[in-house]
PDB file of N, CA and C in Angstrom:
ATOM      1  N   UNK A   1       0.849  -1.158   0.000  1.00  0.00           N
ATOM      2  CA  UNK A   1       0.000   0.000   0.000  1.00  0.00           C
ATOM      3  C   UNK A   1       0.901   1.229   0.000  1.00  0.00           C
ATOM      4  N   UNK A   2       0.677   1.947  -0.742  1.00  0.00           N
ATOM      5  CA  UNK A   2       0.948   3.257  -0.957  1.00  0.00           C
ATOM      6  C   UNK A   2       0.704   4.314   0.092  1.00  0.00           C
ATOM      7  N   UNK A   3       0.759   5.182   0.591  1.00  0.00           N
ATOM      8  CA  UNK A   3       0.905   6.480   1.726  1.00  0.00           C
ATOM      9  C   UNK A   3       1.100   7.436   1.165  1.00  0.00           C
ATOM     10  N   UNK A   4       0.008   8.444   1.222  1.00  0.00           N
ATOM     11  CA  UNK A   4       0.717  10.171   1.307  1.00  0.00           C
ATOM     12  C   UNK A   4       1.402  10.273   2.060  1.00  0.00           C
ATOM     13  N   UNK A   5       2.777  10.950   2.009  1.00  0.00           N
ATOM     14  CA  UNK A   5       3.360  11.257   3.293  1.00  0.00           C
ATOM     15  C   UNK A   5       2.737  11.759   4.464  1.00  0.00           C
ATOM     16  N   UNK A   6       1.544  12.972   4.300  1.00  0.00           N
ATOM     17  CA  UNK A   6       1.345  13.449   5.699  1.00  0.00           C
ATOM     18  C   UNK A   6       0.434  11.861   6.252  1.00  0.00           C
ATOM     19  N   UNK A   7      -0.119  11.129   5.553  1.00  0.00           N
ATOM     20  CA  UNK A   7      -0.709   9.893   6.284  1.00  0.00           C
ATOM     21  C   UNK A   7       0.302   9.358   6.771  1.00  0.00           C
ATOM     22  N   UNK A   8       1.062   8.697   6.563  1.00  0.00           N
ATOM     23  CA  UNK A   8       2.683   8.171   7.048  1.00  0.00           C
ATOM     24  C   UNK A   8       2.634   8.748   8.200  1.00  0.00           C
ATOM     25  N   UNK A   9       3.143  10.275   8.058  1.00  0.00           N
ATOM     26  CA  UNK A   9       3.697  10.585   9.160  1.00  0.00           C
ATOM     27  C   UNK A   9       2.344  10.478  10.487  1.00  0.00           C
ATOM     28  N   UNK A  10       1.739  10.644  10.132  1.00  0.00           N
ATOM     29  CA  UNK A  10       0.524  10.339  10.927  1.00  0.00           C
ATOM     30  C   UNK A  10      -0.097   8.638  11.680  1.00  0.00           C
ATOM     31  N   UNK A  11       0.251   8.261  11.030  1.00  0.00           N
ATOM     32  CA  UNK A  11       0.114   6.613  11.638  1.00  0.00           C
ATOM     33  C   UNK A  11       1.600   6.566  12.327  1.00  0.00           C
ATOM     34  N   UNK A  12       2.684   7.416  12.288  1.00  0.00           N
ATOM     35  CA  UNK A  12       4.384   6.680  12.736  1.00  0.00           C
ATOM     36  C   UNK A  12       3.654   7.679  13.976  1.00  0.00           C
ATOM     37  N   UNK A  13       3.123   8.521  14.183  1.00  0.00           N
ATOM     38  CA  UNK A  13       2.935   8.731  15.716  1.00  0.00           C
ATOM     39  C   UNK A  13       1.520   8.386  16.498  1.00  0.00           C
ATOM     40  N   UNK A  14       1.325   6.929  15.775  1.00  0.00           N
ATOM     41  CA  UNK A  14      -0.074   6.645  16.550  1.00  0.00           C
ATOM     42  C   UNK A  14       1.185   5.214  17.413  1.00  0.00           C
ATOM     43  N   UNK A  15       0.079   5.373  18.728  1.00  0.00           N
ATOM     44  CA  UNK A  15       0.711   4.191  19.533  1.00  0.00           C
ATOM     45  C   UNK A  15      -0.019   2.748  18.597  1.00  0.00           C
ATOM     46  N   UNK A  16       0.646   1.695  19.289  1.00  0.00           N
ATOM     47  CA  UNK A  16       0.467   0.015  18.799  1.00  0.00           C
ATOM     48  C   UNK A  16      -1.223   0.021  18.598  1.00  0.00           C
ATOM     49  N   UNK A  17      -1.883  -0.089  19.591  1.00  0.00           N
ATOM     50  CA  UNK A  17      -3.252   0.047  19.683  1.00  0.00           C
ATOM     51  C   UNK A  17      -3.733   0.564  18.292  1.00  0.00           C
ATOM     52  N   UNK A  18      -3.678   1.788  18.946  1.00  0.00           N
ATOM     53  CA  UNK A  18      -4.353   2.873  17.371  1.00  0.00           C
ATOM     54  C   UNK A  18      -3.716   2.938  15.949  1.00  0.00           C
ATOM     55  N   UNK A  19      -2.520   2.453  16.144  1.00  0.00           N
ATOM     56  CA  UNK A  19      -1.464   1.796  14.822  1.00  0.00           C
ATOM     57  C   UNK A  19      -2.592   1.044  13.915  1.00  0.00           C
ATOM     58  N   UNK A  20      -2.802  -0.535  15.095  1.00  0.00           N
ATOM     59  CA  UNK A  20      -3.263  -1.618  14.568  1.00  0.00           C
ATOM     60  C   UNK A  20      -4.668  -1.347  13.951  1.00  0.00           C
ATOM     61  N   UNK A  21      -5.844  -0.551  14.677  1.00  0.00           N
ATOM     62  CA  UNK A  21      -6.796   0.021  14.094  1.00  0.00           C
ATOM     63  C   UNK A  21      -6.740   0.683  12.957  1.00  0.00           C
ATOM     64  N   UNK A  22      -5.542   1.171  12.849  1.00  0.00           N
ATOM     65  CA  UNK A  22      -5.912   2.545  11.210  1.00  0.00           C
ATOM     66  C   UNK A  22      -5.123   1.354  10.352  1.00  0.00           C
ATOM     67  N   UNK A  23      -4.881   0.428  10.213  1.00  0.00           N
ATOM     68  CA  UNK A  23      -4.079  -0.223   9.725  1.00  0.00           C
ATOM     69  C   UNK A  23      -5.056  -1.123   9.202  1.00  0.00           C
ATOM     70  N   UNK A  24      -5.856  -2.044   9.993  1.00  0.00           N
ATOM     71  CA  UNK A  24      -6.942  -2.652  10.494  1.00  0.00           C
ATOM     72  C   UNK A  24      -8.209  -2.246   9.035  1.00  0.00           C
ATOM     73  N   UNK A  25      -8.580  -0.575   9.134  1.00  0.00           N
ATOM     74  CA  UNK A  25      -9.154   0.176   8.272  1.00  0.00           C
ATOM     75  C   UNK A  25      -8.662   0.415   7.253  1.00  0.00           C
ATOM     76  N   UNK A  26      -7.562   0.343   7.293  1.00  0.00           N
ATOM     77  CA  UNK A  26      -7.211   1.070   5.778  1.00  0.00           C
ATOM     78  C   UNK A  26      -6.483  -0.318   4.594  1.00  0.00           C
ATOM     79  N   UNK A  27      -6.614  -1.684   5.426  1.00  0.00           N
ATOM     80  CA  UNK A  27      -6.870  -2.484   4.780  1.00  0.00           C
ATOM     81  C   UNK A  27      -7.947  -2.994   4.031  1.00  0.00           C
ATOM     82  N   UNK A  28      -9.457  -2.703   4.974  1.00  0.00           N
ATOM     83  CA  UNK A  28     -10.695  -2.775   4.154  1.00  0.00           C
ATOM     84  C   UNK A  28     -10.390  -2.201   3.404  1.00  0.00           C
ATOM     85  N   UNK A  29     -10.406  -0.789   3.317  1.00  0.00           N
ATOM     86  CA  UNK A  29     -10.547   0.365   2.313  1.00  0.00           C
ATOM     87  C   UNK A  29      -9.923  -0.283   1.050  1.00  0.00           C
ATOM     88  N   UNK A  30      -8.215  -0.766   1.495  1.00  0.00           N
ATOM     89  CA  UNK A  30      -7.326  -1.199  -0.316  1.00  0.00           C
ATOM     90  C   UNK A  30      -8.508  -2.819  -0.231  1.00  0.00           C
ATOM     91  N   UNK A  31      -8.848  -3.194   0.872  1.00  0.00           N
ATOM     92  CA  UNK A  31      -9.527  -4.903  -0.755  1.00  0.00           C
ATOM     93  C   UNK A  31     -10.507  -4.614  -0.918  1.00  0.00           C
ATOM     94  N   UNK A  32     -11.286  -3.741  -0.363  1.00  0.00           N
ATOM     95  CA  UNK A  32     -13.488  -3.202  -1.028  1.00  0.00           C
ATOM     96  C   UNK A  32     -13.409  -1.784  -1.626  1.00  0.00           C
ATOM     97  N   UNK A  33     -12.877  -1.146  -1.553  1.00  0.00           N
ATOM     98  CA  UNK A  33     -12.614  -0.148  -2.414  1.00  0.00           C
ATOM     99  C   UNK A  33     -13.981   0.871  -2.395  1.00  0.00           C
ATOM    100  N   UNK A  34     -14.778   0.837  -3.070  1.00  0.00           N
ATOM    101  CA  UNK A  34     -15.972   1.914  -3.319  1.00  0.00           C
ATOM    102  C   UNK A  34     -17.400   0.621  -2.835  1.00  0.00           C
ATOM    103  N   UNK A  35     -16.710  -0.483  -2.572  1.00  0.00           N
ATOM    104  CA  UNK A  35     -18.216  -1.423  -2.340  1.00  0.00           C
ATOM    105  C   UNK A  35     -18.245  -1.667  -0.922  1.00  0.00           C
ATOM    106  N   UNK A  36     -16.708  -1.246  -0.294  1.00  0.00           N
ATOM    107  CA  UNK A  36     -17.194  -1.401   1.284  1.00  0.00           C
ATOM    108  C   UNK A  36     -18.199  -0.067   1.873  1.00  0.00           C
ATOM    109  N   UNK A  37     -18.885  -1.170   2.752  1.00  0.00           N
ATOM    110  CA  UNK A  37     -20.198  -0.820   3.337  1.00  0.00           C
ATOM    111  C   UNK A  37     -20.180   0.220   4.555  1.00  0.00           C
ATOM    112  N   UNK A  38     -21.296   0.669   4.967  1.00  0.00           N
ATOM    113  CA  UNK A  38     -21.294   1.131   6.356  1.00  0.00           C
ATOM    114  C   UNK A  38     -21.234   0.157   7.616  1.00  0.00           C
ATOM    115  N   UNK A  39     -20.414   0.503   8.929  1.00  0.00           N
ATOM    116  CA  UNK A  39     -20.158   1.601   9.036  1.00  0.00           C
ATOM    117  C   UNK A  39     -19.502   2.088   8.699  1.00  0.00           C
ATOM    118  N   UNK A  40     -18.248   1.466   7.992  1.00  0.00           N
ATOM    119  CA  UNK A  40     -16.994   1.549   8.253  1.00  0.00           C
ATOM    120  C   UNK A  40     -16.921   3.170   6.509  1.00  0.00           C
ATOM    121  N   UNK A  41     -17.852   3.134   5.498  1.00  0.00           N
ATOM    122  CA  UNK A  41     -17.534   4.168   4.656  1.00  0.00           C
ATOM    123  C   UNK A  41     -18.236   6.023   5.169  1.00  0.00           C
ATOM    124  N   UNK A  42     -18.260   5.626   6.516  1.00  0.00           N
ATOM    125  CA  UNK A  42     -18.531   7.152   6.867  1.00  0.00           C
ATOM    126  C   UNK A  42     -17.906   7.847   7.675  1.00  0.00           C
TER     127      UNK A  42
END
């Protein structure tokens, strides 16, 4: 997966926890793309 930098720099100062969550999300996001559902597209 690809990163804007300011996203980068933004996940390198989330702790483990909140790491694993945006990580967690932004994996749905790259495999469903425009077909993943709510809640998670709002």
């Amino acid at each position: 997966m690809e990163l804007e930098p300011e996203v980068a720099r933004w996940l390198d100062g989330l702790d483990d926890q909140w790491w694993g969550q945006a990580v967690f999300h932004l994996d749905l996001l790259e495999d469903r793309g425009v077909l993943l559902g709510e809640p998670y597209n709002r």
